[in-house]
N, C-alpha and C. Protein backbone atom coordinates (compact mmCIF):
# COMPACT_ATOMS: atom_id res chain seq x y z
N UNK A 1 10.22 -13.50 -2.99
CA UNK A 1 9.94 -12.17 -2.49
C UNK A 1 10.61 -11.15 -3.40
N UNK A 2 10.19 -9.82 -3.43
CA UNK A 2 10.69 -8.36 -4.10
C UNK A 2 10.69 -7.00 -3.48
N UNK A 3 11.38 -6.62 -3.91
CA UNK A 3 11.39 -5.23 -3.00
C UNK A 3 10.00 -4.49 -3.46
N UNK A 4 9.79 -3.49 -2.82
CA UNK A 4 8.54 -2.34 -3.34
C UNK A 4 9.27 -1.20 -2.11
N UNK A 5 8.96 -0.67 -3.42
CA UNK A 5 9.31 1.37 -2.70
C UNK A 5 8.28 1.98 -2.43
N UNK A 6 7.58 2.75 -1.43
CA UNK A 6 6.46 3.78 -0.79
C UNK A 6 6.78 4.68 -1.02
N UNK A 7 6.62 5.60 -1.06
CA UNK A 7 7.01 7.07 -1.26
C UNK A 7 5.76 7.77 -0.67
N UNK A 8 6.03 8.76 0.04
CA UNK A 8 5.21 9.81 0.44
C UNK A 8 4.76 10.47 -0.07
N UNK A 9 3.85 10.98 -0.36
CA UNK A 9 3.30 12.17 -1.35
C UNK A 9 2.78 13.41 -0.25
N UNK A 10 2.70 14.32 -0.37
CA UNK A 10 2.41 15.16 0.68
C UNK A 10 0.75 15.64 -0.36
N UNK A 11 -0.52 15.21 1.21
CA UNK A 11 -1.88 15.10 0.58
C UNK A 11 -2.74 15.27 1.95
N UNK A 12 -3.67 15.44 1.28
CA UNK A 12 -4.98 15.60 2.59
C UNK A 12 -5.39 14.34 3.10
N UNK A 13 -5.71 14.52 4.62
CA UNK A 13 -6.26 13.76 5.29
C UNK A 13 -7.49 13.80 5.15
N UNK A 14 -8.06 12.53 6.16
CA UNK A 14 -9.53 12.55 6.88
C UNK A 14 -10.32 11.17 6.01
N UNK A 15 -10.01 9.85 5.30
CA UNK A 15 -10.38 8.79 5.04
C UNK A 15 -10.44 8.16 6.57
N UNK A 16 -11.52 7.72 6.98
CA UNK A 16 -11.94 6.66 8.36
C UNK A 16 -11.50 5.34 7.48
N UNK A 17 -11.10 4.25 8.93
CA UNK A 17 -11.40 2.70 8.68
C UNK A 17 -12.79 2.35 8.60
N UNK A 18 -13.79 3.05 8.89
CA UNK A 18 -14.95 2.27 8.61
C UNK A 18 -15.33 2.84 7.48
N UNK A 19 -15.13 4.09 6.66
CA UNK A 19 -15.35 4.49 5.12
C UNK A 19 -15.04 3.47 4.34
N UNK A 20 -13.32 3.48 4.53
CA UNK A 20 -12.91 2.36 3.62
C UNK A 20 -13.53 1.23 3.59
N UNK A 21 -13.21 0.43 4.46
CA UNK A 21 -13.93 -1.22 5.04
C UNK A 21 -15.51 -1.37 4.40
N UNK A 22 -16.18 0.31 4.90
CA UNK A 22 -17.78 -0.35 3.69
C UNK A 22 -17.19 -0.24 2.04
N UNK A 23 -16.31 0.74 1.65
CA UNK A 23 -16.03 0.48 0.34
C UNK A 23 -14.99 -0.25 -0.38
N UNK A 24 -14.60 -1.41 0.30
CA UNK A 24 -13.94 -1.59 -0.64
C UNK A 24 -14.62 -3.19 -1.67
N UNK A 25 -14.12 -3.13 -2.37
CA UNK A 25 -14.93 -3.94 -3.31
C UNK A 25 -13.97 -5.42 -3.67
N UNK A 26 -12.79 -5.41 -3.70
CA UNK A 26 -11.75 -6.75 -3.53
C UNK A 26 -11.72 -7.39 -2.16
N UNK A 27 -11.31 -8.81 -2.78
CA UNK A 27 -10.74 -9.45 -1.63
C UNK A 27 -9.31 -9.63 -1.61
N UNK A 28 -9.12 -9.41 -0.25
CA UNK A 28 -7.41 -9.57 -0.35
C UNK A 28 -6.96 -11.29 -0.21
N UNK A 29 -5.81 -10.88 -1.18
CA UNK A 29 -4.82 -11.91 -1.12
C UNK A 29 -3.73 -12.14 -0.59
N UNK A 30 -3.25 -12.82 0.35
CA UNK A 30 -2.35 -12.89 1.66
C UNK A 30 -1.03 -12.97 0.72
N UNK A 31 -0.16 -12.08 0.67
CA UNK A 31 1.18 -11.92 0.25
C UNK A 31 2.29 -12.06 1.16
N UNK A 32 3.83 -12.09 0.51
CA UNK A 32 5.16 -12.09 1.28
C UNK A 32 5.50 -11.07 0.59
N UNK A 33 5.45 -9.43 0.18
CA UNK A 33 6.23 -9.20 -0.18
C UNK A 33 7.30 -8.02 0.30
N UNK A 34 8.25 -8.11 0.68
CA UNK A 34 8.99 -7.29 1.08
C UNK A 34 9.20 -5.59 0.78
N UNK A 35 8.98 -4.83 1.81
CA UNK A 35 8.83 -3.28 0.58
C UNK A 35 9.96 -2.26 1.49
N UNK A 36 10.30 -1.45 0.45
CA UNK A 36 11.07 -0.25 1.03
C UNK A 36 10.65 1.18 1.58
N UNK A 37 10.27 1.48 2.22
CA UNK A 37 9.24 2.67 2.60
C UNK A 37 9.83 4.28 2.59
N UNK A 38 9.88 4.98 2.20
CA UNK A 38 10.67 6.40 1.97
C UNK A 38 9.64 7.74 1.77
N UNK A 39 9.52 8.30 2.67
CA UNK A 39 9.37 9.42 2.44
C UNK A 39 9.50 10.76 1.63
N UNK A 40 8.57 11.17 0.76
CA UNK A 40 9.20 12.38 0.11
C UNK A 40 9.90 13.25 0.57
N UNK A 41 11.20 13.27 -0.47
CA UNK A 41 12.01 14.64 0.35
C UNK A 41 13.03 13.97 1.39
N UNK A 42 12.80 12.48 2.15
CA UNK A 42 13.77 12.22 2.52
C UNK A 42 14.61 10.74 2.01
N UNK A 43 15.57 10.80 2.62
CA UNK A 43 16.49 9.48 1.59
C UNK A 43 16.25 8.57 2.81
N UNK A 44 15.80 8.42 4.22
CA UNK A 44 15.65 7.34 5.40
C UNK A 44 14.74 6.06 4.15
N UNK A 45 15.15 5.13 4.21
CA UNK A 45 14.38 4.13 4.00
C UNK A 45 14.03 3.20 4.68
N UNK A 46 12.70 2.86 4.97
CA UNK A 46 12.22 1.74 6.23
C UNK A 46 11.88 0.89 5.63
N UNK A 47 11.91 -0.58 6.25
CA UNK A 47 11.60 -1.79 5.32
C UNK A 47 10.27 -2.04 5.63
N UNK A 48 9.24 -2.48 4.93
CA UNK A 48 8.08 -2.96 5.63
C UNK A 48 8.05 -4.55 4.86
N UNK A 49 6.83 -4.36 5.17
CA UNK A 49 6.00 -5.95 4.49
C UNK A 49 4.70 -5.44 4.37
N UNK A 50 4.20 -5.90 2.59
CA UNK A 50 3.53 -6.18 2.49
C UNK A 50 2.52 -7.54 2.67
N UNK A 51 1.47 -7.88 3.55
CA UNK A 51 1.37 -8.82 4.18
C UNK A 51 -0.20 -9.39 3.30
N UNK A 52 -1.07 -8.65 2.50
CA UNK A 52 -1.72 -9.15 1.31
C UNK A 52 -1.81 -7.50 0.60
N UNK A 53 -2.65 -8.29 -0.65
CA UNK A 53 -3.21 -7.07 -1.59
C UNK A 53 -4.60 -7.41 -2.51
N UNK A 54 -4.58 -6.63 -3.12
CA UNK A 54 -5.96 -6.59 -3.81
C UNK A 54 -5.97 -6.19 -5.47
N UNK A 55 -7.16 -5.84 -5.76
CA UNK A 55 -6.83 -5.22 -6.89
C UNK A 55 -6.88 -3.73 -6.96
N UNK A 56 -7.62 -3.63 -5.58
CA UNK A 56 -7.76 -2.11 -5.24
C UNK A 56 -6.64 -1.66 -4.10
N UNK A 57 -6.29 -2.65 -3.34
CA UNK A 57 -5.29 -1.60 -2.17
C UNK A 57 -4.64 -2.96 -1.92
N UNK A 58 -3.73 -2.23 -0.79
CA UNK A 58 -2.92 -3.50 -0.24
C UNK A 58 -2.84 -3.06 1.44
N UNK A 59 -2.20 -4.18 2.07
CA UNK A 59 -1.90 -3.68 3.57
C UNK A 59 -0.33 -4.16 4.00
N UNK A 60 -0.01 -3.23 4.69
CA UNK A 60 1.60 -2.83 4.69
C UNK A 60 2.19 -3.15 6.39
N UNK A 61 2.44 -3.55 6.85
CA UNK A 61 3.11 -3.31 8.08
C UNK A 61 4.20 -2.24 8.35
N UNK A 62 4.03 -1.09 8.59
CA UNK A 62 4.29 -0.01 9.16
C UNK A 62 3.72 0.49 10.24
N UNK A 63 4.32 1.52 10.44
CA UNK A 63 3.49 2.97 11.91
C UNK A 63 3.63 4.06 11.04
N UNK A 64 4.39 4.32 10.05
CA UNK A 64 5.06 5.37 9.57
C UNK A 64 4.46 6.41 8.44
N UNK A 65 2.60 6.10 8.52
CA UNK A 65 1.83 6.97 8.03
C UNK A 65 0.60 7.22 8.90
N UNK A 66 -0.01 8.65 8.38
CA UNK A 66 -1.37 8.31 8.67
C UNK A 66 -2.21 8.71 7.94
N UNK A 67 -3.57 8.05 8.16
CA UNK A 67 -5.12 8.34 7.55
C UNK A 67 -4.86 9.77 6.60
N UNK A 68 -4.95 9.06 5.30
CA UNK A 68 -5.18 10.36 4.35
C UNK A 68 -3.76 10.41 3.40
N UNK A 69 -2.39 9.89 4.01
CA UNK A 69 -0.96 10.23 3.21
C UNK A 69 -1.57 9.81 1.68
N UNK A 70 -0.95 10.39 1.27
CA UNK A 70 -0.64 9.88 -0.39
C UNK A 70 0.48 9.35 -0.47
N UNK A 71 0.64 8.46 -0.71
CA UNK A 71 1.67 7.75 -1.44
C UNK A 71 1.82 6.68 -2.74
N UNK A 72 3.34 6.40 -3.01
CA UNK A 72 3.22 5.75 -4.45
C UNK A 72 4.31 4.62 -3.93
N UNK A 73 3.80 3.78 -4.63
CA UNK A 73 4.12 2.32 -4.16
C UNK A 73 4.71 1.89 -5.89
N UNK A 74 6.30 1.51 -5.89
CA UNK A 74 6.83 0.74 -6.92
C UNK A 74 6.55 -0.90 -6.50
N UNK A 75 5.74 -1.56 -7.37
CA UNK A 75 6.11 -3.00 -7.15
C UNK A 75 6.80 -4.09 -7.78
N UNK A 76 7.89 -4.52 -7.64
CA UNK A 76 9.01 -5.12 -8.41
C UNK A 76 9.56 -4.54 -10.20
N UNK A 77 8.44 -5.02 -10.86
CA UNK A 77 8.93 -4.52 -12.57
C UNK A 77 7.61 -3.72 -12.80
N UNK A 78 6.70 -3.54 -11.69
CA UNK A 78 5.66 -2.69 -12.60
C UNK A 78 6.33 -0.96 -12.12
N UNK A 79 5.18 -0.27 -12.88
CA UNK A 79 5.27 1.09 -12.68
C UNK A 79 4.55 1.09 -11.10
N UNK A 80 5.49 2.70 -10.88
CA UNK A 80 4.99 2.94 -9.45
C UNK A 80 3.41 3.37 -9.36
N UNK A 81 2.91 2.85 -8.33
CA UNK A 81 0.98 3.11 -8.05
C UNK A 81 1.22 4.13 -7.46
N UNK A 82 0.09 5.18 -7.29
CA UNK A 82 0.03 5.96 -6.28
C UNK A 82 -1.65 5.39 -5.55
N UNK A 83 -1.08 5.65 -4.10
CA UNK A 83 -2.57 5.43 -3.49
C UNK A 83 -2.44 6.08 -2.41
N UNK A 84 -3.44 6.06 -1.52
CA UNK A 84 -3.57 6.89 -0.33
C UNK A 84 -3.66 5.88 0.95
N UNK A 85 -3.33 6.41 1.92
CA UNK A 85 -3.82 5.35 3.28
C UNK A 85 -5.03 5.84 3.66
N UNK A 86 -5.72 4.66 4.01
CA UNK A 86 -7.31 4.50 4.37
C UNK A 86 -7.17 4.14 5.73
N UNK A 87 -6.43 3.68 6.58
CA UNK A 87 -6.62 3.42 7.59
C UNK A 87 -5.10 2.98 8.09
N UNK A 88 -5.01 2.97 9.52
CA UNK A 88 -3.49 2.65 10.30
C UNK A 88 -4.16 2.01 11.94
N UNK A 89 -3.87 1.18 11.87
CA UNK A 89 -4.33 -0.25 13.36
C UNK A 89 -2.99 -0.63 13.32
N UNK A 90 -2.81 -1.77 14.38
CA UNK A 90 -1.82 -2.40 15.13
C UNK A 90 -0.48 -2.36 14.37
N UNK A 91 0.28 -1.06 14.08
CA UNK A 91 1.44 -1.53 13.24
C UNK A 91 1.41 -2.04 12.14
N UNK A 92 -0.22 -1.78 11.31
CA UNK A 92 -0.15 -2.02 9.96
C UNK A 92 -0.93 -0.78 8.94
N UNK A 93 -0.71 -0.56 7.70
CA UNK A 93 -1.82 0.82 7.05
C UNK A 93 -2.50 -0.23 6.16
N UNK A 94 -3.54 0.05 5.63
CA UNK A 94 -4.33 0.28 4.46
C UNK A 94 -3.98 1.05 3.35
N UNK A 95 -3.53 0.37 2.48
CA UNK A 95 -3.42 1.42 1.49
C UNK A 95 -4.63 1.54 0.14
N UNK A 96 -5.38 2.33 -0.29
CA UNK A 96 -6.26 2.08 -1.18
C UNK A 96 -5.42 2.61 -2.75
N UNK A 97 -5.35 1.81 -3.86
CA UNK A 97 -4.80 2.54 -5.05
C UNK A 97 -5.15 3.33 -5.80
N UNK A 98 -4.85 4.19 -6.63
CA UNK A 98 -5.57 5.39 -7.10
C UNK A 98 -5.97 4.55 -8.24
N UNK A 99 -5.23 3.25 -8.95
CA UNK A 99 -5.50 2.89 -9.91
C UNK A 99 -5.30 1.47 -9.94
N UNK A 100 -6.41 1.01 -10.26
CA UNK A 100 -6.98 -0.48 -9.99
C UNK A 100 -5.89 -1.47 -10.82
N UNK A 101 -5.27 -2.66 -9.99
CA UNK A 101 -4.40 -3.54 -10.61
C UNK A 101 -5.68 -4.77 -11.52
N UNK A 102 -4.99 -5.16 -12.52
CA UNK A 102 -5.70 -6.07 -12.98
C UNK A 102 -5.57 -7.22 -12.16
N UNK A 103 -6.72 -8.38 -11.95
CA UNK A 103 -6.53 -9.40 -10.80
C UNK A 103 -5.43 -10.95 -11.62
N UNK A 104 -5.18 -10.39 -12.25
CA UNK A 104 -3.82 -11.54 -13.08
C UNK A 104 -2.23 -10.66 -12.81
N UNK A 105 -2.31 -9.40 -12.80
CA UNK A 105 -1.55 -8.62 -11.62
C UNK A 105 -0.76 -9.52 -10.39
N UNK A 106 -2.36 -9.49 -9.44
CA UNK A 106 -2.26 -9.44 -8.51
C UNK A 106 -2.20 -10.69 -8.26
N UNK A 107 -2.67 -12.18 -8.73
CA UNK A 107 -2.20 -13.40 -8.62
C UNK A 107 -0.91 -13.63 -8.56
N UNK A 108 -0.21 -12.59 -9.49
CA UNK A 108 1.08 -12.87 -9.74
C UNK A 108 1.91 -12.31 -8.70
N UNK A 109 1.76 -10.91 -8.17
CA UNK A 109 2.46 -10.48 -7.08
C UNK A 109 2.38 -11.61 -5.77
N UNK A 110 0.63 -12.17 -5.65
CA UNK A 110 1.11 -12.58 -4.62
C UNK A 110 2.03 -13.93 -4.67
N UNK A 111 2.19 -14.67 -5.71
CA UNK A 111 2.69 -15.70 -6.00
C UNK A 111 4.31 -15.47 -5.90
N UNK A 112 4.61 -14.49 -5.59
CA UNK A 112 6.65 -14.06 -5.47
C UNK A 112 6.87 -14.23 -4.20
């Protein structure tokens, strides 16, 4: 497992779960990886889990956004992503990335 940092970005709402869900184009890959969640502007850090990912988004176990945040996601040694949340259900978000991981990336994240 590795840490990953969230960060808040302050951004517009209004992405639906069923927008996303018809677009997304990866399949996810069921991950362990542990993340740090922080808000812009504040120093509170919440732990989540990342619970899979993609090459386009990942899904996070949190409450602590909604539909539309921007945020940027550090994952272990890469550079930080920025992506947005697409959707928030049972104590978990959607996150979609602004910028597509390569899928040898993402084999590898989920493999930690």
């Amino acid at each position: 497992m590795f840490q990953a940092v969230v960060e808040l970005v302050p951004g517009a709402r209004g992405l639906s779960l069923a927008s996303h869900a018809d677009r997304r184009s990866g399949d996810r890959t069921p991950a362990d990886i542990q993340a740090s969640v922080r808000a812009r502007g504040s120093s509170l850090r919440i732990r989540a889990e990342v619970v899979d990912i993609s090459t386009d988004g990942c899904r996070i176990h949190t409450t602590d956004y909604a539909v539309g945040d921007d945020v940027l996601i550090a994952l272990a040694h890469l550079a930080p992503i920025s992506g947005r949340i697409c959707w928030v259900r049972e104590g978990a978000v959607g996150v979609q990335f602004g910028t597509r991981l390569h899928p040898s990336i993402v084999s590898h994240l989920a493999s930690l």
